[in-house]
PDB file of N, CA and C in Angstrom:
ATOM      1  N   UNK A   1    -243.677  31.094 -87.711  1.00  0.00           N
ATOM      2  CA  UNK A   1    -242.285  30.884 -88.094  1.00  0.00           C
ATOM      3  C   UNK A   1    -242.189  30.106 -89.412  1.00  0.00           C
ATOM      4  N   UNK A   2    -241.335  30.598 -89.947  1.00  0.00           N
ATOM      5  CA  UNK A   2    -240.986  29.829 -91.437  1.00  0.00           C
ATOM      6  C   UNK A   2    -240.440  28.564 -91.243  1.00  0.00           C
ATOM      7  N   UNK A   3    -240.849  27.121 -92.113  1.00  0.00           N
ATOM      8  CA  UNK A   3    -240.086  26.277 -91.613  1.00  0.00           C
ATOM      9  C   UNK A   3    -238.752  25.919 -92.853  1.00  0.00           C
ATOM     10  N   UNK A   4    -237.789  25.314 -91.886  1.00  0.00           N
ATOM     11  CA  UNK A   4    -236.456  25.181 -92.688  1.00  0.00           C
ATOM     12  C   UNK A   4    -236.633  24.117 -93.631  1.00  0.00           C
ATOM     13  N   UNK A   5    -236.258  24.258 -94.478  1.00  0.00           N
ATOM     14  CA  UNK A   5    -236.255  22.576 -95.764  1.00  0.00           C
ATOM     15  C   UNK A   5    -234.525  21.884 -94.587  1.00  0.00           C
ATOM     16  N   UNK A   6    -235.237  20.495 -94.642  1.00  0.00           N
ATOM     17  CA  UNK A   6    -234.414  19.573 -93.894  1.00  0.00           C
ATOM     18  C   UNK A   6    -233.041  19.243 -94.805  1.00  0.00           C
ATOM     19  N   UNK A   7    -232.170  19.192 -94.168  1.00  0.00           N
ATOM     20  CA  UNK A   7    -230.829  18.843 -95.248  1.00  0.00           C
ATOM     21  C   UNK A   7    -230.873  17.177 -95.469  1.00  0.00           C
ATOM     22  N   UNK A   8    -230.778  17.349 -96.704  1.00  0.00           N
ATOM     23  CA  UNK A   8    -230.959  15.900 -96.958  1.00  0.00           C
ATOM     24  C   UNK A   8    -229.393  15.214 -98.221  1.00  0.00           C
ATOM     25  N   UNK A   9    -228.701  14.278 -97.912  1.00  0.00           N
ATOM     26  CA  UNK A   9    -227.910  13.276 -98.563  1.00  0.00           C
ATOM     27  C   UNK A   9    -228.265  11.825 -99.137  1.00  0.00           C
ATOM     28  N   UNK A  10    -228.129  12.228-100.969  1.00  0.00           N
ATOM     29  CA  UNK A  10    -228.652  11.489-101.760  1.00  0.00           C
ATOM     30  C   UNK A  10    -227.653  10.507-101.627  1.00  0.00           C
ATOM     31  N   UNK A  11    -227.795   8.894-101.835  1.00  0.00           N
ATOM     32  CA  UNK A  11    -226.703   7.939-102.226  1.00  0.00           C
ATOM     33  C   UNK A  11    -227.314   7.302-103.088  1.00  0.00           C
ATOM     34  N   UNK A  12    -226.457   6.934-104.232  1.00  0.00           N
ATOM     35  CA  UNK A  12    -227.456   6.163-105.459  1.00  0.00           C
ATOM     36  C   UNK A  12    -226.904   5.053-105.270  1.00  0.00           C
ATOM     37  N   UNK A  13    -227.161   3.956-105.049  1.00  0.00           N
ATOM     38  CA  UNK A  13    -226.640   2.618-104.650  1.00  0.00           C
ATOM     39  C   UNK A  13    -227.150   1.199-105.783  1.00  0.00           C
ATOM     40  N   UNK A  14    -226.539   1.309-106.890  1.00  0.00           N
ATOM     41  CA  UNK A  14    -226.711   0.173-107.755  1.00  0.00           C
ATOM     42  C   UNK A  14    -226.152  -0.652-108.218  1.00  0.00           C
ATOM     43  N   UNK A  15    -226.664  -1.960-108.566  1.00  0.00           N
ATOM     44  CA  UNK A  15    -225.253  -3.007-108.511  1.00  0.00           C
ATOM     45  C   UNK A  15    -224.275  -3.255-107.946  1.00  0.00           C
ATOM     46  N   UNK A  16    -224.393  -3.253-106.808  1.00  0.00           N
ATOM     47  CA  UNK A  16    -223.477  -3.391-105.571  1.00  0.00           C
ATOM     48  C   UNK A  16    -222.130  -2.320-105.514  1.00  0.00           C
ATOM     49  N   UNK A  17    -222.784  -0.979-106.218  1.00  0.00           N
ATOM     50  CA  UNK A  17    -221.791   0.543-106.335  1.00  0.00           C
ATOM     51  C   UNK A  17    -222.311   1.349-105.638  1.00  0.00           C
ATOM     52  N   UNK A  18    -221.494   2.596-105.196  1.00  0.00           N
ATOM     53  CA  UNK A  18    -222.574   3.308-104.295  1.00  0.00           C
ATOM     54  C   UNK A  18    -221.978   4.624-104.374  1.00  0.00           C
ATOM     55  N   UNK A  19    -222.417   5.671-104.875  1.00  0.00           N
ATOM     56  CA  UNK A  19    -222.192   7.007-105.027  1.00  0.00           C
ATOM     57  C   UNK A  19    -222.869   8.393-104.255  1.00  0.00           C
ATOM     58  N   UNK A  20    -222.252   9.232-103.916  1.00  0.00           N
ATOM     59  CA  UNK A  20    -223.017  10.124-102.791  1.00  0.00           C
ATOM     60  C   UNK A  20    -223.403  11.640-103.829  1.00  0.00           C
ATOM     61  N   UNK A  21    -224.391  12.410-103.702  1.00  0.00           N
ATOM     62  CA  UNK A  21    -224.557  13.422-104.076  1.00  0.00           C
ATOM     63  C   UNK A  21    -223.431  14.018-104.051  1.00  0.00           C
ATOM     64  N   UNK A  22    -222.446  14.347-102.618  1.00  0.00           N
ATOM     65  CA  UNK A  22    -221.273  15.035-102.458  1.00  0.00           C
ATOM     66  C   UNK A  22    -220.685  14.456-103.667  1.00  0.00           C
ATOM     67  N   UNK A  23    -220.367  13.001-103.759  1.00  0.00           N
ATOM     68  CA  UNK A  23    -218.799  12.785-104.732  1.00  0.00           C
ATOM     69  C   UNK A  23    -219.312  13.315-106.238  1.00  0.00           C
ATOM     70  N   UNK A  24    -221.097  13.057-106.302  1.00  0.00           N
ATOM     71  CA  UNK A  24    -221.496  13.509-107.338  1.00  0.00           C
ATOM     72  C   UNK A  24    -220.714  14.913-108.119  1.00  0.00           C
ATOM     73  N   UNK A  25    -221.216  15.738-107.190  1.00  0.00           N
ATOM     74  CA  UNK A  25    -221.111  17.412-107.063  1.00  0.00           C
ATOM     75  C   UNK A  25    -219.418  17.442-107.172  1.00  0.00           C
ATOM     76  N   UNK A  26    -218.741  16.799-106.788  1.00  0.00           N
ATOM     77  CA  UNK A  26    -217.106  16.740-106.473  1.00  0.00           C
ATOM     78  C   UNK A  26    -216.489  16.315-107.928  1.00  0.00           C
ATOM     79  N   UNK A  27    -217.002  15.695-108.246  1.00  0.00           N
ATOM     80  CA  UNK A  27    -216.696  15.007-109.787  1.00  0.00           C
ATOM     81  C   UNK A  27    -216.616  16.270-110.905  1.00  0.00           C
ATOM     82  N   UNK A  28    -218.457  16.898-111.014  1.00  0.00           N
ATOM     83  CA  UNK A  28    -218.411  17.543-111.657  1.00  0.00           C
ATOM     84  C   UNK A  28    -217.999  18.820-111.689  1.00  0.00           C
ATOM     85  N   UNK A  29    -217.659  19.262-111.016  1.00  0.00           N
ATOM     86  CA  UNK A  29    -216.649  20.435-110.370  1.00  0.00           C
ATOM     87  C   UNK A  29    -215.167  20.267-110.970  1.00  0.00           C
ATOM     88  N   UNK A  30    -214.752  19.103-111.031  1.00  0.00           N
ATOM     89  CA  UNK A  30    -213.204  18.475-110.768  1.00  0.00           C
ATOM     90  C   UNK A  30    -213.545  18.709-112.504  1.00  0.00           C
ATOM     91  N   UNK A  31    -214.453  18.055-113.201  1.00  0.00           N
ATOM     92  CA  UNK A  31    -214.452  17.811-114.751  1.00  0.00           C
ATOM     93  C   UNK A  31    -214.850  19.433-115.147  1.00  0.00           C
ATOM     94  N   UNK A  32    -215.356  20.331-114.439  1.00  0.00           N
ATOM     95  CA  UNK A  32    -215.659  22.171-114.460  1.00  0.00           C
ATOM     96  C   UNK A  32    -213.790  22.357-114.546  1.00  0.00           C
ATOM     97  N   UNK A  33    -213.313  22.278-113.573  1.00  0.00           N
ATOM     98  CA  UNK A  33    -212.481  23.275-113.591  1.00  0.00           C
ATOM     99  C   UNK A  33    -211.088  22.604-114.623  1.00  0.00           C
ATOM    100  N   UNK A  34    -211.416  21.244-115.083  1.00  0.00           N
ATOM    101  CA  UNK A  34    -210.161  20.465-115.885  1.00  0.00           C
ATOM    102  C   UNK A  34    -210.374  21.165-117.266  1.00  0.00           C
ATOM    103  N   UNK A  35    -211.054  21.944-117.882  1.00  0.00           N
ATOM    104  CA  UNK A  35    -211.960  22.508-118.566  1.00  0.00           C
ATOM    105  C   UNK A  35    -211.249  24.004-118.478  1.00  0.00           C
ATOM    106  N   UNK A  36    -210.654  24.395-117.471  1.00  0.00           N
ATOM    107  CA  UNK A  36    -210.028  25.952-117.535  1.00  0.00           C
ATOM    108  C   UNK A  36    -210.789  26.655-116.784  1.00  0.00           C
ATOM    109  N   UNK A  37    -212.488  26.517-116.356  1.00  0.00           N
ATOM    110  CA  UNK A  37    -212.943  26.813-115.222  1.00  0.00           C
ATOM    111  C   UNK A  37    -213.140  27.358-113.755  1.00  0.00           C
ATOM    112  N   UNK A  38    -213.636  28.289-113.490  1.00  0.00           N
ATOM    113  CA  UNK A  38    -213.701  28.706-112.565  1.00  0.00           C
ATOM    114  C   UNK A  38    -214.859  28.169-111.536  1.00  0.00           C
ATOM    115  N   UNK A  39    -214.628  27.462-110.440  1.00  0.00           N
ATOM    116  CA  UNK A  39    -216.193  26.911-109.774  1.00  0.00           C
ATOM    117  C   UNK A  39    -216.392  27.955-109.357  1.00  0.00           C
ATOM    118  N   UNK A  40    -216.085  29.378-108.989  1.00  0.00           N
ATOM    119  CA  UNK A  40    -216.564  30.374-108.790  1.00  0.00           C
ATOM    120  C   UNK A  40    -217.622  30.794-108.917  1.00  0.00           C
ATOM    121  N   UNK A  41    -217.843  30.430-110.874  1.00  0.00           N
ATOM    122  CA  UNK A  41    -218.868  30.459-111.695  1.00  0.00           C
ATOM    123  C   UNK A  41    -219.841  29.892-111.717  1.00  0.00           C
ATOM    124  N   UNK A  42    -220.095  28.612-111.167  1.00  0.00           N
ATOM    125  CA  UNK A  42    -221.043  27.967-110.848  1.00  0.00           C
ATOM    126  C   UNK A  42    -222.132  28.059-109.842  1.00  0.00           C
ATOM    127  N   UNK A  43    -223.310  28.422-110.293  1.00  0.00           N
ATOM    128  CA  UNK A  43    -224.224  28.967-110.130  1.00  0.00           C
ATOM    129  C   UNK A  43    -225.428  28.061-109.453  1.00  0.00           C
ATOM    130  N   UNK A  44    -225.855  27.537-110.086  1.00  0.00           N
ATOM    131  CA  UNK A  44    -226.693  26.168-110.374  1.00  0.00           C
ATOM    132  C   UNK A  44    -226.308  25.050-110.880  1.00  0.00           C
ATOM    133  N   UNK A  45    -226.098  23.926-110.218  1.00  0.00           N
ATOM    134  CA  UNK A  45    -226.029  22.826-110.803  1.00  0.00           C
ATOM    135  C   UNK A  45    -227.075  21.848-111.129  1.00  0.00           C
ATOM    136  N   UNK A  46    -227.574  21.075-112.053  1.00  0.00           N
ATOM    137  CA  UNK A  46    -228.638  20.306-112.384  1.00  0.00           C
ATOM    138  C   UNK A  46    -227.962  18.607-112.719  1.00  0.00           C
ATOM    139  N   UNK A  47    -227.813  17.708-111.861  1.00  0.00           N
ATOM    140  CA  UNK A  47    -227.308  16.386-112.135  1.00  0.00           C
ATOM    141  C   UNK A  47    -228.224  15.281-112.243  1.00  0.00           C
ATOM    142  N   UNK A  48    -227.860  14.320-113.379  1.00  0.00           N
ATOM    143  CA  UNK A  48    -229.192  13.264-113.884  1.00  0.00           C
ATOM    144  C   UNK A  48    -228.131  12.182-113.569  1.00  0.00           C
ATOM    145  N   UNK A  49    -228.416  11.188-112.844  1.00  0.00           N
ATOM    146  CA  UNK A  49    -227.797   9.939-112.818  1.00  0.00           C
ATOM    147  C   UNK A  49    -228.269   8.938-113.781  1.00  0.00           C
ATOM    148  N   UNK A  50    -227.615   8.490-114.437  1.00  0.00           N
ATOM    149  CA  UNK A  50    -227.872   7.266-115.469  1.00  0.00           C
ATOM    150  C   UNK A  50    -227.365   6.064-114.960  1.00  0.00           C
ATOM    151  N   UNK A  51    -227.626   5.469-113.792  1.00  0.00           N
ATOM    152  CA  UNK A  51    -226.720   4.300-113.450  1.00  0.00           C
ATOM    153  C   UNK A  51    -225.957   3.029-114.826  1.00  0.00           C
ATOM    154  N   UNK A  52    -227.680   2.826-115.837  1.00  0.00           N
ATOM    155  CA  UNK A  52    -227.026   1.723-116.951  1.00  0.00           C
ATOM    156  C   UNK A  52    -226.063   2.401-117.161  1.00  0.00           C
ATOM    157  N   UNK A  53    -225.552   4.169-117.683  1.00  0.00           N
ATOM    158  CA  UNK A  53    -224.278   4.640-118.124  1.00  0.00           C
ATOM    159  C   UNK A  53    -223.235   4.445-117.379  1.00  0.00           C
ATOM    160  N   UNK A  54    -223.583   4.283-116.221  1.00  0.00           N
ATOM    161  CA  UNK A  54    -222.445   4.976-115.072  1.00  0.00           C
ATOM    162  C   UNK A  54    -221.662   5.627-115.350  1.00  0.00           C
ATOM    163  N   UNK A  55    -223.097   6.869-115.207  1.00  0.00           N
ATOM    164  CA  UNK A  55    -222.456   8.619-115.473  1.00  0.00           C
ATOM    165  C   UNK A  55    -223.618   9.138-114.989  1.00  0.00           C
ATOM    166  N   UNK A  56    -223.081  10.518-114.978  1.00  0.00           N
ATOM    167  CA  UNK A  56    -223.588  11.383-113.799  1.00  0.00           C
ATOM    168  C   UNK A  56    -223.803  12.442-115.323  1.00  0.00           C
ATOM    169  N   UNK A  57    -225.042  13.248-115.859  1.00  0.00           N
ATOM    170  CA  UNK A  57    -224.847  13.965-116.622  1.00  0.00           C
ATOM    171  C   UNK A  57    -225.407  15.560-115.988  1.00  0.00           C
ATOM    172  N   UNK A  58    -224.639  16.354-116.730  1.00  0.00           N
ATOM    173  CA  UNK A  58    -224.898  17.820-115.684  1.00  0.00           C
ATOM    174  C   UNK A  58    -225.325  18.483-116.843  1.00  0.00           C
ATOM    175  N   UNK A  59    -225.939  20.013-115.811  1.00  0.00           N
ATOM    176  CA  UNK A  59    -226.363  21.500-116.296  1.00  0.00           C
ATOM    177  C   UNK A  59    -226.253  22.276-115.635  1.00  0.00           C
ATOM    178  N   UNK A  60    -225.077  23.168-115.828  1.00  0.00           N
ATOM    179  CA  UNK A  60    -224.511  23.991-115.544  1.00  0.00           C
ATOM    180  C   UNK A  60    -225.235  25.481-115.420  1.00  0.00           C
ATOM    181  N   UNK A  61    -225.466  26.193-114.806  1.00  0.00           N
ATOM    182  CA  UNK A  61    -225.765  27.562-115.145  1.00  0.00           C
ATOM    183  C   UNK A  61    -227.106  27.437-116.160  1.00  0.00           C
ATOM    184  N   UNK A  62    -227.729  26.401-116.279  1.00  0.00           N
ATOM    185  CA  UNK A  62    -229.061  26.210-116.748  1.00  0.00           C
ATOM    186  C   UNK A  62    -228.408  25.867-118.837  1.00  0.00           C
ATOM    187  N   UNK A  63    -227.228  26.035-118.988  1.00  0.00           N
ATOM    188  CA  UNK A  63    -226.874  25.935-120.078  1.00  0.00           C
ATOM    189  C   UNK A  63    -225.699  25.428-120.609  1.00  0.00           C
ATOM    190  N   UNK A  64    -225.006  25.192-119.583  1.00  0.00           N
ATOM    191  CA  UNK A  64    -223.591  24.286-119.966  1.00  0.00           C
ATOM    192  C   UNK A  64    -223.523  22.478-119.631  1.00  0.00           C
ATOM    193  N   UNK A  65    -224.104  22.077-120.766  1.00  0.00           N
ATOM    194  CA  UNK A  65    -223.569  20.111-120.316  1.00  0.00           C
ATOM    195  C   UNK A  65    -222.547  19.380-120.293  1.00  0.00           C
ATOM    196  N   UNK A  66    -222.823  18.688-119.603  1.00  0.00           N
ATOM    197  CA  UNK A  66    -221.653  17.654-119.889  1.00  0.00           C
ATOM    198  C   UNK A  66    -221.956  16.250-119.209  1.00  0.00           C
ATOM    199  N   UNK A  67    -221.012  15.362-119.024  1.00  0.00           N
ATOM    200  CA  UNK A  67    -220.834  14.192-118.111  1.00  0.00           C
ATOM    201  C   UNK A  67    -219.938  13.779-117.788  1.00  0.00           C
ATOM    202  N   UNK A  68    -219.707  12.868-116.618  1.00  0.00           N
ATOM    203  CA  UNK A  68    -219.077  12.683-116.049  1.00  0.00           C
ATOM    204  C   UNK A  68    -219.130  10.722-115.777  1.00  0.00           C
ATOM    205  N   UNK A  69    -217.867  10.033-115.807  1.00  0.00           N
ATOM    206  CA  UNK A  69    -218.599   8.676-115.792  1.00  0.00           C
ATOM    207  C   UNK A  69    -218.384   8.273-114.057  1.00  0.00           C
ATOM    208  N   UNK A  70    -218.692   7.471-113.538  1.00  0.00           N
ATOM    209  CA  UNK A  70    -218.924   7.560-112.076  1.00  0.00           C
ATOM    210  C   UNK A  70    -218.309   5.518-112.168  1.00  0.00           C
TER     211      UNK A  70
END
């Protein structure tokens, strides 16, 4: 039998702040579609947390960036 990859929930917790993969993913979606966007379109997402920024920076479809401040 094949085994399943376990579901797993990231929280980045720094300086007494605390952010979830979900609100991550929720953010940059929200900053996708303020943009004229379709999340339809979204394919792949790629997110880098920078806590010193406090921002969340993305890659879209392997080619669209941006950020988001958290």
């Amino acid at each position: 039998p094949k085994a399943v990859p376990p579901q797993v929930r990231l929280v980045l917790q720094y300086m007494g702040r605390e952010i979830s993969q979900a609100e991550m993913q929720a953010a940059v979606i929200a900053a996708w579609q303020s943009e004229g966007r379709d999340s339809a379109a979204i394919q792949t997402m790629d997110l880098y947390v920078k806590p010193e920024d406090n921002a969340v920076y993305y890659v879209i479809n392997g080619e669209i960036t941006g950020k988001v401040q958290f």
